[in-house]
Protein backbone atom coordinates (compact mmCIF):
# COMPACT_ATOMS: atom_id res chain seq x y z
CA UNK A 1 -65.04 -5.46 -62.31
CA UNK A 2 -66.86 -3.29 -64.32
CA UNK A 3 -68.62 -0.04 -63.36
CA UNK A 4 -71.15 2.45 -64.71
CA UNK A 5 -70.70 3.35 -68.53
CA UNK A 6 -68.39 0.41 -68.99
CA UNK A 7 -65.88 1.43 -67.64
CA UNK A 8 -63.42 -0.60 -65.73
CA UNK A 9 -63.34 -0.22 -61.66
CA UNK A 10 -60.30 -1.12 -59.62
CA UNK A 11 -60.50 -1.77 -56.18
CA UNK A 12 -57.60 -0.73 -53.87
CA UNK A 13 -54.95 -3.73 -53.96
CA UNK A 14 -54.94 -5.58 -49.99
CA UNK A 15 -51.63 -4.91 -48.48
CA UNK A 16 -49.76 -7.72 -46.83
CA UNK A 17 -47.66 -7.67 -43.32
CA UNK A 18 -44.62 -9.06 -44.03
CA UNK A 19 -42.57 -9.95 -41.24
CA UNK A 20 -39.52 -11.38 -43.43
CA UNK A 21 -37.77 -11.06 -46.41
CA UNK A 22 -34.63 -12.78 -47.10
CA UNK A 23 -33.54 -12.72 -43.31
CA UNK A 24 -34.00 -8.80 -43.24
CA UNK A 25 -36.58 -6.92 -40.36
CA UNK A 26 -39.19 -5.08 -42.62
CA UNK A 27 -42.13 -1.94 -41.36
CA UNK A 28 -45.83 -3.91 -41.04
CA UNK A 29 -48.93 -1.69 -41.68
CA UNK A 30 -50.60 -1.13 -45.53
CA UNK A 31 -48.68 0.87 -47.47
CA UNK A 32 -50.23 4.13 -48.88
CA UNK A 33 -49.44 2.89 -52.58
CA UNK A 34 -51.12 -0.84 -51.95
CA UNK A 35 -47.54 -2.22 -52.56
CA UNK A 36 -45.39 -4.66 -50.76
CA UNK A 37 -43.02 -1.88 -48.94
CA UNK A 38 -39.80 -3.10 -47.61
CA UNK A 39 -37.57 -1.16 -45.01
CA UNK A 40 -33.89 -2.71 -44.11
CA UNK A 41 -32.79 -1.31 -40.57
CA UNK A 42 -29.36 -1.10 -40.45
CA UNK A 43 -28.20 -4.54 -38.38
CA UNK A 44 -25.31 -2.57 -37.21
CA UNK A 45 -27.54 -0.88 -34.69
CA UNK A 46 -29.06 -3.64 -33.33
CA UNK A 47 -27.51 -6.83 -31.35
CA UNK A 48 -27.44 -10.20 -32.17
CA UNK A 49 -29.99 -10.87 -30.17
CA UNK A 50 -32.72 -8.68 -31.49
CA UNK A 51 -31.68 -10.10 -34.98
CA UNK A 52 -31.87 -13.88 -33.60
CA UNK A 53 -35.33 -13.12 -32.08
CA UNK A 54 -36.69 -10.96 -35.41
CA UNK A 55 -35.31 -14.06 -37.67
CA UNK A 56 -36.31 -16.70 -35.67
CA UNK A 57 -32.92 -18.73 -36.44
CA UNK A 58 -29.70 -19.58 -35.22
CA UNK A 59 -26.74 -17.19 -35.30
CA UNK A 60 -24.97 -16.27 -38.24
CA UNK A 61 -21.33 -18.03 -38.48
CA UNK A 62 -20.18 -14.29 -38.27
CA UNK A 63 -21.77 -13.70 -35.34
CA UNK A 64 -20.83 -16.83 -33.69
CA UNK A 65 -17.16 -16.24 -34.41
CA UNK A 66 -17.74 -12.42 -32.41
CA UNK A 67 -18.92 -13.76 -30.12
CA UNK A 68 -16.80 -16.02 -29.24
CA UNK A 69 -14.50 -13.70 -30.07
CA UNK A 70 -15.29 -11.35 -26.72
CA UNK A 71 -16.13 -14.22 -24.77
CA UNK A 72 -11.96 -15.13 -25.08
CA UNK A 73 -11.25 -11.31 -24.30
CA UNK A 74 -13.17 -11.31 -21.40
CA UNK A 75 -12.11 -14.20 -19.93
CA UNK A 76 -8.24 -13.23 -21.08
CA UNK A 77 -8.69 -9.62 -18.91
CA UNK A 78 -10.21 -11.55 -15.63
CA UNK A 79 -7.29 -13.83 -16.15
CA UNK A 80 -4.63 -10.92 -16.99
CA UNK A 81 -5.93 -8.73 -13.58
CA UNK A 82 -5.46 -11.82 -11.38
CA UNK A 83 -2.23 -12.67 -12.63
CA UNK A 84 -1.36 -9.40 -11.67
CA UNK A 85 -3.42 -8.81 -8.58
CA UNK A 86 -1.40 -12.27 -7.23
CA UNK A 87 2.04 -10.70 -8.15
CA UNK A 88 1.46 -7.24 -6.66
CA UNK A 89 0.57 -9.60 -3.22
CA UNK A 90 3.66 -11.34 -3.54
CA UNK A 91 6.20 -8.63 -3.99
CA UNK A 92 4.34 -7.09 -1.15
CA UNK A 93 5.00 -10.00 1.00
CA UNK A 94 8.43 -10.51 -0.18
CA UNK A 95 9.51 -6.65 1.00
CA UNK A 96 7.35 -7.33 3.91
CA UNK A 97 9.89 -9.80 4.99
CA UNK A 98 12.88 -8.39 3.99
CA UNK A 99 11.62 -4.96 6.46
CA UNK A 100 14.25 -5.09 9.20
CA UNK A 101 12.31 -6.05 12.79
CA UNK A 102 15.42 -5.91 15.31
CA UNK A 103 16.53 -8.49 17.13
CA UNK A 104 14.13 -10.15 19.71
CA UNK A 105 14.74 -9.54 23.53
CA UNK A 106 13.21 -10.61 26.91
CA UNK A 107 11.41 -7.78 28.72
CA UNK A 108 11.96 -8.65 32.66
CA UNK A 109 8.94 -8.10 35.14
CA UNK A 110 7.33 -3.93 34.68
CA UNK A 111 9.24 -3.02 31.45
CA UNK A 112 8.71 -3.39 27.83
CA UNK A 113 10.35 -3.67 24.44
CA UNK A 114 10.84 -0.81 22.23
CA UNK A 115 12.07 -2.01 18.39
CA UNK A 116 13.52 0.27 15.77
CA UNK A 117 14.10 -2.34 13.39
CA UNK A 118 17.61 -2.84 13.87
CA UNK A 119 17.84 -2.46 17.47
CA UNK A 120 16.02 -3.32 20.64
CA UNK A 121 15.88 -2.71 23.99
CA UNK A 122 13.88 -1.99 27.36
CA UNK A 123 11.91 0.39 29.20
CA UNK A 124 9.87 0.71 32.06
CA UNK A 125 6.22 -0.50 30.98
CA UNK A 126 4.55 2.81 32.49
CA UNK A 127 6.47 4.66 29.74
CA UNK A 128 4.78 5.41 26.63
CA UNK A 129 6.31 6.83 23.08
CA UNK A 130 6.62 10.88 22.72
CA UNK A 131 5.07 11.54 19.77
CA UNK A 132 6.63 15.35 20.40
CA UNK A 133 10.68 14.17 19.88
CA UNK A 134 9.16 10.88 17.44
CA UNK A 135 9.56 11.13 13.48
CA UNK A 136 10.22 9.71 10.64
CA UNK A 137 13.69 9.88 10.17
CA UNK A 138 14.27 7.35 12.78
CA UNK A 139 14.18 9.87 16.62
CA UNK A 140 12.23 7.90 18.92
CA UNK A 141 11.16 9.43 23.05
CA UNK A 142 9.61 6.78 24.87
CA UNK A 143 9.16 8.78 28.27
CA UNK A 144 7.08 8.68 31.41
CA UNK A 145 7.02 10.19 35.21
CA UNK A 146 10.58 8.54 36.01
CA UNK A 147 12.53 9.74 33.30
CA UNK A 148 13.10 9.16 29.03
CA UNK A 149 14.81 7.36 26.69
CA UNK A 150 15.48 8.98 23.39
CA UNK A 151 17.31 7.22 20.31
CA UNK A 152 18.32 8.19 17.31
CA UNK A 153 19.27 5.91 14.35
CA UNK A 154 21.10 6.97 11.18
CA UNK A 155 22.98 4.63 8.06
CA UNK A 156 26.75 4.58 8.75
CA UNK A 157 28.79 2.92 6.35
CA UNK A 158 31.99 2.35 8.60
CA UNK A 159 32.93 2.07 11.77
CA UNK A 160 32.48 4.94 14.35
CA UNK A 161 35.40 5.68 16.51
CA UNK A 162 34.91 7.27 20.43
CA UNK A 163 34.23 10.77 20.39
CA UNK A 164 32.31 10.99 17.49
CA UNK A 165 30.00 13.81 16.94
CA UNK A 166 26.54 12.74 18.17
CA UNK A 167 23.77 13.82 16.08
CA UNK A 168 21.87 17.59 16.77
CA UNK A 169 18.55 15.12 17.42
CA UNK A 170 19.82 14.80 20.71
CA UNK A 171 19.91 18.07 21.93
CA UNK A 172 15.81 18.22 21.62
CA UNK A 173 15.12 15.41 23.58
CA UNK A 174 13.87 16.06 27.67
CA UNK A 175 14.60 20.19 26.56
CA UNK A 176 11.47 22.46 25.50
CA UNK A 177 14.21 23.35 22.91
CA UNK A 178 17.32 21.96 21.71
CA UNK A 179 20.22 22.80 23.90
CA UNK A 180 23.46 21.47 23.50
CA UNK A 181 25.52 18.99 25.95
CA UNK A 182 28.77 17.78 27.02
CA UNK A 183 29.93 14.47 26.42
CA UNK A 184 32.87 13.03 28.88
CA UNK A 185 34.23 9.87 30.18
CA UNK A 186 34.13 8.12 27.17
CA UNK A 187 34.79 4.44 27.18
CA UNK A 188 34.16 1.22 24.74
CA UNK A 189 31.30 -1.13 26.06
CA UNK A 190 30.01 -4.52 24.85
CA UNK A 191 26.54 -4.25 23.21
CA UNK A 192 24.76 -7.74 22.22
CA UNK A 193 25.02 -7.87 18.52
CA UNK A 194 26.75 -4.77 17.94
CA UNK A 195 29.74 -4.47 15.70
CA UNK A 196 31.44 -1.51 18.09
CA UNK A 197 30.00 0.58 20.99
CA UNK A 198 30.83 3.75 22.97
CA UNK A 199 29.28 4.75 26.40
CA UNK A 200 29.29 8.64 27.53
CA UNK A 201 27.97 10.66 30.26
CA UNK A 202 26.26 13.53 29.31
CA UNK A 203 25.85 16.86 30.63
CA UNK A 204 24.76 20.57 30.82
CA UNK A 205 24.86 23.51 33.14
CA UNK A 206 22.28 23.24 35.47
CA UNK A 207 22.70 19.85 36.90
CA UNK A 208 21.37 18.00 34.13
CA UNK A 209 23.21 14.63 33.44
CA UNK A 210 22.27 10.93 31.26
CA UNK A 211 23.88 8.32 29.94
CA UNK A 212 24.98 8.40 26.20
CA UNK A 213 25.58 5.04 24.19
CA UNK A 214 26.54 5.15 20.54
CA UNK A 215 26.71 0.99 18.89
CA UNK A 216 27.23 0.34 15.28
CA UNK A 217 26.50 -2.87 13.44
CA UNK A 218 28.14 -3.99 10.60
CA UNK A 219 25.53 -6.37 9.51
CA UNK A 220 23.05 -3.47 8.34
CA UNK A 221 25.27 -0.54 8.40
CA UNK A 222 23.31 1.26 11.23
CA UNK A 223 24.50 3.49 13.85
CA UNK A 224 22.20 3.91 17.20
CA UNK A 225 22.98 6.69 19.40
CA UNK A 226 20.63 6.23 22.51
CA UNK A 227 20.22 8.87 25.36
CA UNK A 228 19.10 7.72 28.83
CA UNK A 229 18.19 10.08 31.72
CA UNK A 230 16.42 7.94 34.38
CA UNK A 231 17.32 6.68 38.01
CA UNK A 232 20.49 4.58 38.01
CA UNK A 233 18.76 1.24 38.67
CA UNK A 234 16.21 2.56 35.32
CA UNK A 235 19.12 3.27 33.27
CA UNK A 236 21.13 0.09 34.06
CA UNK A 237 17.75 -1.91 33.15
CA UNK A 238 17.73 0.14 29.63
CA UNK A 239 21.51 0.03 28.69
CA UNK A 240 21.98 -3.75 29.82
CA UNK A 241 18.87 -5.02 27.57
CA UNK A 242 20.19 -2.99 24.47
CA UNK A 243 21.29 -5.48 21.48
CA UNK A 244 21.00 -5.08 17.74
């Protein structure tokens, strides 16, 4: 067009939204120079979804292949941490079974069975366990009104012979301290199971006395020394039910 004094008017050019060019996202609005202005964002920020949606096609081979890619990682970890999750399970249930339970007994009418693992045996069912002379490293009290038993259970890899040395454990149990003991009239019993076994009478000044039997078996190379003090028909109950 033409304006005053001939001279030649041009009117702003019309700027165009473009929403693609050659697959790439570009800025919509006019542009202050009446141009075409193109803006790549960089793809590396966005996902393949926002790309798919901005295109409006299907995915690129590349991004097909990625993700397909994590797809076979992800499913390769689930896979991986149940393969392991099942082994952990069974090595746990293998030990499980191989944990020594002691050999299974008949309680007779008002007593119970107490189990170390490796050796069993009776007491009267109003006795419960003395968590003051019970640990770890295998001292068990299972007392009540009528009397105790206490036991203690060590590895011993031979054979014990009569008059061994019993363990200091037994000193503490029935005593508001440990206080040592006499051990006489020592004889070889049968014990159910039991490789060798040694019975004792035990005593200190004061009129205390119990019965002391120390059994060994071979099989698991475990010594039980066990310390009754209860009335005679009590102890006879105890001792006789002992096996390992």
């Amino acid at each position: 067009m033409f304006g005053l004094a001939g001279q030649k008017t041009v009117e702003p050019c019309e700027t165009v939204a473009v929403s693609e060019l050659d697959g790439w996202p570009v800025s919509r609005g006019p542009s202050p120079l009446g141009r075409f202005e193109v803006e790549r964002l960089g793809d590396q920020d966005r996902t393949d979804v926002d790309l798919h949606k901005d295109r409006g096609l299907d995915l690129t081979p590349a991004e097909r292949l990625r993700r397909r890619t994590n797809r076979r990682w992800m499913v390769g970890l689930a896979v991986g941490s149940i393969l392991l999750l099942g082994a952990a399970l069974l090595v746990s249930a293998i030990e499980t079974s191989r944990e020594p339970n002691g050999p299974s007994i008949s309680a007779p009418a008002g007593y119970q069975v107490v189990k170390d693992g490796y050796f069993s045996y009776v007491v009267p069912k109003s006795w419960s366990t003395n968590q003051a002379y019970t640990d770890q490293a295998g001292d068990v009290d299972t007392s009540g009104t009528s009397g105790w038993a206490g036991q203690h259970i060590d590895y011993l890899l031979h054979a014990p012979t009569l008059q061994a040395t019993p363990p200091a454990a037994l000193q503490a149990f029935g005593q508001p301290a440990p206080s040592p003991f006499t051990l006489t009239q020592g004889h070889e019993i049968t014990v159910k199971g039991a490789s060798v076994a040694f019975e004792y009478r035990a005593s200190r000044p004061g009129g205390f006395h119990a019965v002391v039997v120390h059994a060994w078996s071979s099989a698991t190379d475990v010594e039980l020394w066990l310390m009754v003090d209860a009335p005679a028909a009590q102890s006879s109950v105890i001792l006789n039910s002992l096996a390992a």
